[in-house]
Each structure stands twice: as structure tokens, then as C-alpha cells.
N, C-alpha and C. Protein backbone atom coordinates (compact mmCIF):
# COMPACT_ATOMS: atom_id res chain seq x y z
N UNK A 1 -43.98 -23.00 -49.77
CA UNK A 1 -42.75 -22.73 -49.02
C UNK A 1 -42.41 -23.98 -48.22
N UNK A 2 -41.34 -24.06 -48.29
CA UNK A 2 -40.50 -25.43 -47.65
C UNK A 2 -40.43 -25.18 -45.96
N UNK A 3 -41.13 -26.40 -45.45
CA UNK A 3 -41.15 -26.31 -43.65
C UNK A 3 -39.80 -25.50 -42.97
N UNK A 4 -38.79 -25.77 -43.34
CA UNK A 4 -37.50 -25.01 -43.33
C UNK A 4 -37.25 -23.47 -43.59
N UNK A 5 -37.60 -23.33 -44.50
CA UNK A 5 -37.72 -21.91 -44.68
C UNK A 5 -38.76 -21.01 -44.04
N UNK A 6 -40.11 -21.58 -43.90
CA UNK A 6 -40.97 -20.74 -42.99
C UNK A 6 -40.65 -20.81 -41.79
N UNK A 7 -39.47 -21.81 -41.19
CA UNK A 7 -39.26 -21.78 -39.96
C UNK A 7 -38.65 -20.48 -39.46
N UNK A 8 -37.69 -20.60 -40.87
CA UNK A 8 -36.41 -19.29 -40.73
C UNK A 8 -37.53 -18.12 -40.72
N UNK A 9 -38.44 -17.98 -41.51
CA UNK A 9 -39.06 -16.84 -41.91
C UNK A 9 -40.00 -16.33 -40.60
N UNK A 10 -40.26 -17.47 -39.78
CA UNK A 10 -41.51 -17.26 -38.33
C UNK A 10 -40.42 -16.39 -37.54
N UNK A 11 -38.96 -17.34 -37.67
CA UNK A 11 -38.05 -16.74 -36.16
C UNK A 11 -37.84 -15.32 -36.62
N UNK A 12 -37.38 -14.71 -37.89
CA UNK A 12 -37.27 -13.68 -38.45
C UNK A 12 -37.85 -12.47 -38.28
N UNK A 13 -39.67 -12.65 -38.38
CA UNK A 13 -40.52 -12.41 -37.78
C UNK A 13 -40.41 -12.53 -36.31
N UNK A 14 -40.73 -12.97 -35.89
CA UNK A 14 -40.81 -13.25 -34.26
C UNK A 14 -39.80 -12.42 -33.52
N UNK A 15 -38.53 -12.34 -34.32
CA UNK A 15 -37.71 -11.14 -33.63
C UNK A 15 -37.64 -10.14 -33.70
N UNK A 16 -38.34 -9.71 -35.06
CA UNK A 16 -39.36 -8.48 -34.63
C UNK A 16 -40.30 -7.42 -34.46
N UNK A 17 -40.95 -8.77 -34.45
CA UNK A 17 -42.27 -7.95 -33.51
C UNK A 17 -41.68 -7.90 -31.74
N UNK A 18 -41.08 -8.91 -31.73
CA UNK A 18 -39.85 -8.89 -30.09
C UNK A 18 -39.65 -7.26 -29.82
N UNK A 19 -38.70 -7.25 -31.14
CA UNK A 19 -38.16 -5.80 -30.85
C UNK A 19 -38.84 -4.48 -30.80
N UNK A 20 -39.84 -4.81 -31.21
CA UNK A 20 -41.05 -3.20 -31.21
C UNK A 20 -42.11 -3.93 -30.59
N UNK A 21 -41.75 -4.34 -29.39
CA UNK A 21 -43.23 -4.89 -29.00
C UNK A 21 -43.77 -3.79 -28.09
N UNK A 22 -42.64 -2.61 -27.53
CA UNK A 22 -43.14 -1.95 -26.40
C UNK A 22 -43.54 -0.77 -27.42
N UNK A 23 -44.57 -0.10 -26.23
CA UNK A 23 -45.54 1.45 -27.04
C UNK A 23 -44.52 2.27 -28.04
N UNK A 24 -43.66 2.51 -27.23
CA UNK A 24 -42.78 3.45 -27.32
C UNK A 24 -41.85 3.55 -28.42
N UNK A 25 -41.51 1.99 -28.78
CA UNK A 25 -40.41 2.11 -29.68
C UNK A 25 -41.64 1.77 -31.29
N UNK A 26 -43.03 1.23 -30.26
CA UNK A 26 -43.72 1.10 -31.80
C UNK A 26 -43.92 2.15 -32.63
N UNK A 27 -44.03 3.61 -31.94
CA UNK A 27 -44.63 4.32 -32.02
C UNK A 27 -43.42 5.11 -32.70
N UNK A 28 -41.91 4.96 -32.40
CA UNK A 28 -40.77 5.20 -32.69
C UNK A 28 -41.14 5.11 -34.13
N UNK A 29 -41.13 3.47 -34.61
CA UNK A 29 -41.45 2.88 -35.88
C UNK A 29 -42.14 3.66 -36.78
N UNK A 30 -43.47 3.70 -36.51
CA UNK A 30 -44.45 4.16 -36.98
C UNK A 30 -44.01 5.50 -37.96
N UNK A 31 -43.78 6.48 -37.26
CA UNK A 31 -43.37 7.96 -37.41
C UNK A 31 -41.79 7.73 -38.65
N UNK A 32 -40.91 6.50 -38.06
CA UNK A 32 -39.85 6.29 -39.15
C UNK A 32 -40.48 5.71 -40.31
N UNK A 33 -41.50 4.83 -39.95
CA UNK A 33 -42.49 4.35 -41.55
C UNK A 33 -42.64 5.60 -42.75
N UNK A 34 -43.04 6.75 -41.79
CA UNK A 34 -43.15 7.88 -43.08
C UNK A 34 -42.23 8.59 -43.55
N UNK A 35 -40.54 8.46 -43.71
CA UNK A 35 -39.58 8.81 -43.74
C UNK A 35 -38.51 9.14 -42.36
N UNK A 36 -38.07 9.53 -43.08
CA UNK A 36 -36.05 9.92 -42.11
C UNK A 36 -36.67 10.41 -41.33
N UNK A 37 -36.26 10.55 -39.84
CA UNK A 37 -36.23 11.97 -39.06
C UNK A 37 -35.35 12.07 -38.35
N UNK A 38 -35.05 13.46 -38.12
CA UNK A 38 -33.76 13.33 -36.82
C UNK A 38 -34.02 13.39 -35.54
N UNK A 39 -33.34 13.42 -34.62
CA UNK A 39 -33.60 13.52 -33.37
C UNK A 39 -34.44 14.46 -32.12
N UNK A 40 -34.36 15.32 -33.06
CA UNK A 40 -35.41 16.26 -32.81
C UNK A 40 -36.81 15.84 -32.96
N UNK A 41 -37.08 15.60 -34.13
CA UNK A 41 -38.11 15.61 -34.91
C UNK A 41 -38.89 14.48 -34.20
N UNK A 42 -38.06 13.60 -33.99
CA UNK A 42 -38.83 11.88 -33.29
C UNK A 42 -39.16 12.33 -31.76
N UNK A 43 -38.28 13.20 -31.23
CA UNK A 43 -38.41 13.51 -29.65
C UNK A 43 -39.83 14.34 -29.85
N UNK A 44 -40.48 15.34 -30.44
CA UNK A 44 -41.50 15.97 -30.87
C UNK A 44 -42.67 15.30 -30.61
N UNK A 45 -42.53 14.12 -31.78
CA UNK A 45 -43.59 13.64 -32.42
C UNK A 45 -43.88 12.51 -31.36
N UNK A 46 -43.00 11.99 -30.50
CA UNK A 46 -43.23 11.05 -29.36
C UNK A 46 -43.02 11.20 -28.25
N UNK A 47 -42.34 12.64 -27.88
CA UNK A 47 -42.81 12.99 -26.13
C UNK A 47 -42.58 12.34 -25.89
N UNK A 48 -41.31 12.23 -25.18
CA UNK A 48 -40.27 10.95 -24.96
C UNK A 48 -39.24 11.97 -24.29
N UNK A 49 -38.50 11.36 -23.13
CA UNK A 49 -37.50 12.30 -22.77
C UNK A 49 -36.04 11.89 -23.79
N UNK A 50 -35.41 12.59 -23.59
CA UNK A 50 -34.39 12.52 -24.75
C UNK A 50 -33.52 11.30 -24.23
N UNK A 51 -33.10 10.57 -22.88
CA UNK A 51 -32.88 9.87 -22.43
C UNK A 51 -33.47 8.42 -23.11
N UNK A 52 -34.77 8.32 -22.63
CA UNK A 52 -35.82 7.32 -23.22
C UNK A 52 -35.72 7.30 -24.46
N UNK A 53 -35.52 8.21 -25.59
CA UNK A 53 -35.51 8.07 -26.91
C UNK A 53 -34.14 7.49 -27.25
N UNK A 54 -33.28 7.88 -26.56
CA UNK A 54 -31.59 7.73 -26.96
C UNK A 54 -31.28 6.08 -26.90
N UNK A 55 -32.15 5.72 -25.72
CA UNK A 55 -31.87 3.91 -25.20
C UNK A 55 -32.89 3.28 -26.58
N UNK A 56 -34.13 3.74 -26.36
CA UNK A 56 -35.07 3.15 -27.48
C UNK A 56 -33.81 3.50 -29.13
N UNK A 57 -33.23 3.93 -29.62
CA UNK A 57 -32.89 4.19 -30.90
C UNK A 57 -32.03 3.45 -31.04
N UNK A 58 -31.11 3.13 -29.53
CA UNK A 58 -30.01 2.39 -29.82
C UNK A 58 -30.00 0.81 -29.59
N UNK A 59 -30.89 0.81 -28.70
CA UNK A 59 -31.73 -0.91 -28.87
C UNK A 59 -31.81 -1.20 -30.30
N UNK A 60 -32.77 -0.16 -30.89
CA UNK A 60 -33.47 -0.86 -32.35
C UNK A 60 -32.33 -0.74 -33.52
N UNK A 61 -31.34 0.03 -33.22
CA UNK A 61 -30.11 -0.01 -34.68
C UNK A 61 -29.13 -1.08 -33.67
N UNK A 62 -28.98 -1.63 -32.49
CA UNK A 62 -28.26 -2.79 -32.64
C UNK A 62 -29.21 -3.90 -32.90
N UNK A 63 -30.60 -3.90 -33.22
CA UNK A 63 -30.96 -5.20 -33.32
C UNK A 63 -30.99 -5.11 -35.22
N UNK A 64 -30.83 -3.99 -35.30
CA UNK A 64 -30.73 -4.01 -37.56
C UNK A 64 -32.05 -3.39 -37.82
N UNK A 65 -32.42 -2.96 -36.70
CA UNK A 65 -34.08 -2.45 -37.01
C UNK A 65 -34.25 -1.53 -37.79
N UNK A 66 -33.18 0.13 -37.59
CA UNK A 66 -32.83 1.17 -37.75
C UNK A 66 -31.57 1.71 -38.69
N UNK A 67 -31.48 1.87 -39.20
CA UNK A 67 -30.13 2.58 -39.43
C UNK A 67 -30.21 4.39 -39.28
N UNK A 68 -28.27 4.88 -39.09
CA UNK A 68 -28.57 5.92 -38.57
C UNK A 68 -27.54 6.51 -39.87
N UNK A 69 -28.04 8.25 -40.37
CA UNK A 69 -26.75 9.03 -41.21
C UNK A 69 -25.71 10.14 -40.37
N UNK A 70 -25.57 10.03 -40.23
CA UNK A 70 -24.68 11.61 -39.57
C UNK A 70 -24.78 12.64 -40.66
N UNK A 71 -25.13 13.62 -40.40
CA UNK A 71 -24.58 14.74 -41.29
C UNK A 71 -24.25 16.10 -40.21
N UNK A 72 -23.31 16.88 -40.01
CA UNK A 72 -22.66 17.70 -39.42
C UNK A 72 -22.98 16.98 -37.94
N UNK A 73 -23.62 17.82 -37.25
CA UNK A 73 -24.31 17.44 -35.58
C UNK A 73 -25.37 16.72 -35.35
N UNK A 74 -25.62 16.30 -36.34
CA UNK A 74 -27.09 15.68 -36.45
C UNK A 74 -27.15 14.45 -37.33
N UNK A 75 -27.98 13.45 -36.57
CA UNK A 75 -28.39 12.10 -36.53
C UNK A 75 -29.42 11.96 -36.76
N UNK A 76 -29.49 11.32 -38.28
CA UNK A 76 -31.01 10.82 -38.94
C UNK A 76 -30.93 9.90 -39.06
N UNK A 77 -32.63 9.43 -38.62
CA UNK A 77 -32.78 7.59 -38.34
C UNK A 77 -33.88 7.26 -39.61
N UNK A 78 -33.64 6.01 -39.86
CA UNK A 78 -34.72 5.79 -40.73
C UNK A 78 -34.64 4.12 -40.48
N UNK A 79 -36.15 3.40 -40.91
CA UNK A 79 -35.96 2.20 -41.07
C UNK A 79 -35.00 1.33 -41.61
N UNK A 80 -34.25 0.31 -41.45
CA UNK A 80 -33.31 -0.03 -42.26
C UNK A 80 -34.11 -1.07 -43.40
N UNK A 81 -34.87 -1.80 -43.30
CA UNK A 81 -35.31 -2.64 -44.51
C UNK A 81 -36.76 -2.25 -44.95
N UNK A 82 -37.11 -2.21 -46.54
CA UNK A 82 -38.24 -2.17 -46.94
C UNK A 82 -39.09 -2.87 -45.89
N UNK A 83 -38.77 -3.99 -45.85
CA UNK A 83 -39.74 -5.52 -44.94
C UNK A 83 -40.51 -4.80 -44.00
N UNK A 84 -39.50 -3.90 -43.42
CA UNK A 84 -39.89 -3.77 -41.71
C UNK A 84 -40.86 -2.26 -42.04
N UNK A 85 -40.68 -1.69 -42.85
CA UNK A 85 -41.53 -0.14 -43.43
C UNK A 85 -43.02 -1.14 -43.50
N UNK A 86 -43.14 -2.18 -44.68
CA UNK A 86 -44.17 -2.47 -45.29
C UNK A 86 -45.17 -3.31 -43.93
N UNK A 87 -44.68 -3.83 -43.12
CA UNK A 87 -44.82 -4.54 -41.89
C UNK A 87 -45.69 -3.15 -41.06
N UNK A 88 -44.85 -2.29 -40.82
CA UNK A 88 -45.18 -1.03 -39.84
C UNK A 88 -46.65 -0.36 -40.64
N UNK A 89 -46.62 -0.16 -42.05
CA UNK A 89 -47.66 0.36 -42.79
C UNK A 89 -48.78 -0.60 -42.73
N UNK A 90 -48.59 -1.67 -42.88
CA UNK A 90 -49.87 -2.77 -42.69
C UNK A 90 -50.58 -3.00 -41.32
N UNK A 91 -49.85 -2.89 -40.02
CA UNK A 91 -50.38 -2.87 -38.80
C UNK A 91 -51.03 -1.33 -38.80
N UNK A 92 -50.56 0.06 -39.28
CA UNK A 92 -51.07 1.01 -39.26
C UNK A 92 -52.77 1.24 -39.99
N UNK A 93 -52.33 0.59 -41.08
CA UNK A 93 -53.78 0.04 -41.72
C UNK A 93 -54.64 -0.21 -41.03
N UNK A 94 -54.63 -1.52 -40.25
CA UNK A 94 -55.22 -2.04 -39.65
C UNK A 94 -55.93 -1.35 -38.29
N UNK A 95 -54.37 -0.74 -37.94
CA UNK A 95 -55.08 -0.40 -36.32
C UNK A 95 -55.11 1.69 -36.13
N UNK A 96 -54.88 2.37 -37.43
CA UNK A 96 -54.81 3.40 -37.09
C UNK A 96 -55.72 3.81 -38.58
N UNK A 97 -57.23 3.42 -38.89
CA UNK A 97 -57.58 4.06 -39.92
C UNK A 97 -57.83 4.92 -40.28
């Protein structure tokens, strides 16, 4: 790989692990690693006030982390890139065997 391109590829990286660096939104991640969930389902599984979850969801879909679907009243989140799934599954490896 060309010094140039791993540069692009470190900052790429580097922004984010930036963006899930805190417990909360890692843990956000994690739970979206194993598919969609809605808003319910993530408030559940991370005991999180719905406040705290609402700021954490909307941090991570303006940084491209997340994407969101609407269907009727309800808002399903899921990872937006393979990259960032396969990233979340490999630290889980590691640190949740």
C-alpha cells in the first residue's frame, strides 16, 4: 500500500474508533453488529435512558456510522458499512469471548 493511501486509510480509521470510543455508543455498536434494531429493542438491550440513546444515535448517523429506516412509527438502526460490522465483530472476538 502506497504511504498516501494508508494515510487516508489511518485517518479513516482514526475517525472511528473517535466516534465509538465512549461505553455507551460502543456498546450501541456492538448489539447493531448482530442486526437491525429499533428503538426499543437498543433502549432494552443497553439501559440507557431514552434521552441518552436518542443523542448517542444521532451523533453516530451524522458521523455515517449508522443508518436509519422508518417504517410506520418506528425507527430501525443498523450499521451503515460492512467495514464498520466486520471492525465491531473483530474487537468482540477479541474482548468478549
Amino acid at each position: 500500500m502506497n504511504p498516501e493511501k494508508m494515510k487516508s486509510q489511518c485517518a479513516e480509521v482514526s475517525n472511528i474508533m473517535k466516534a465509538i470510543a465512549h461505553p455507551q455508543r460502543l456498546m450501541i455498536m456492538c448489539h447493531l453488529a448482530e442486526g437491525e434494531k429499533n428503538v426499543g429493542e437498543i433502549l432494552e438491550l443497553c439501559e440507557i435512558s431514552q434521552s441518552q440513546l436518542s443523542q448517542f444515535l444521532n451523533r453516530m448517523q451524522r458521523e455515517k456510522l449508522l443508518k436509519v429506516r422508518k417504517e410506520s412509527q418506528f425507527s430501525f438502526y443498523s450499521i451503515a458499512d460492512v467495514k464498520i460490522t466486520k471492525l465491531i465483530q473483530s474487537m468482540q472476538k477479541i474482548f468478549c469471548p
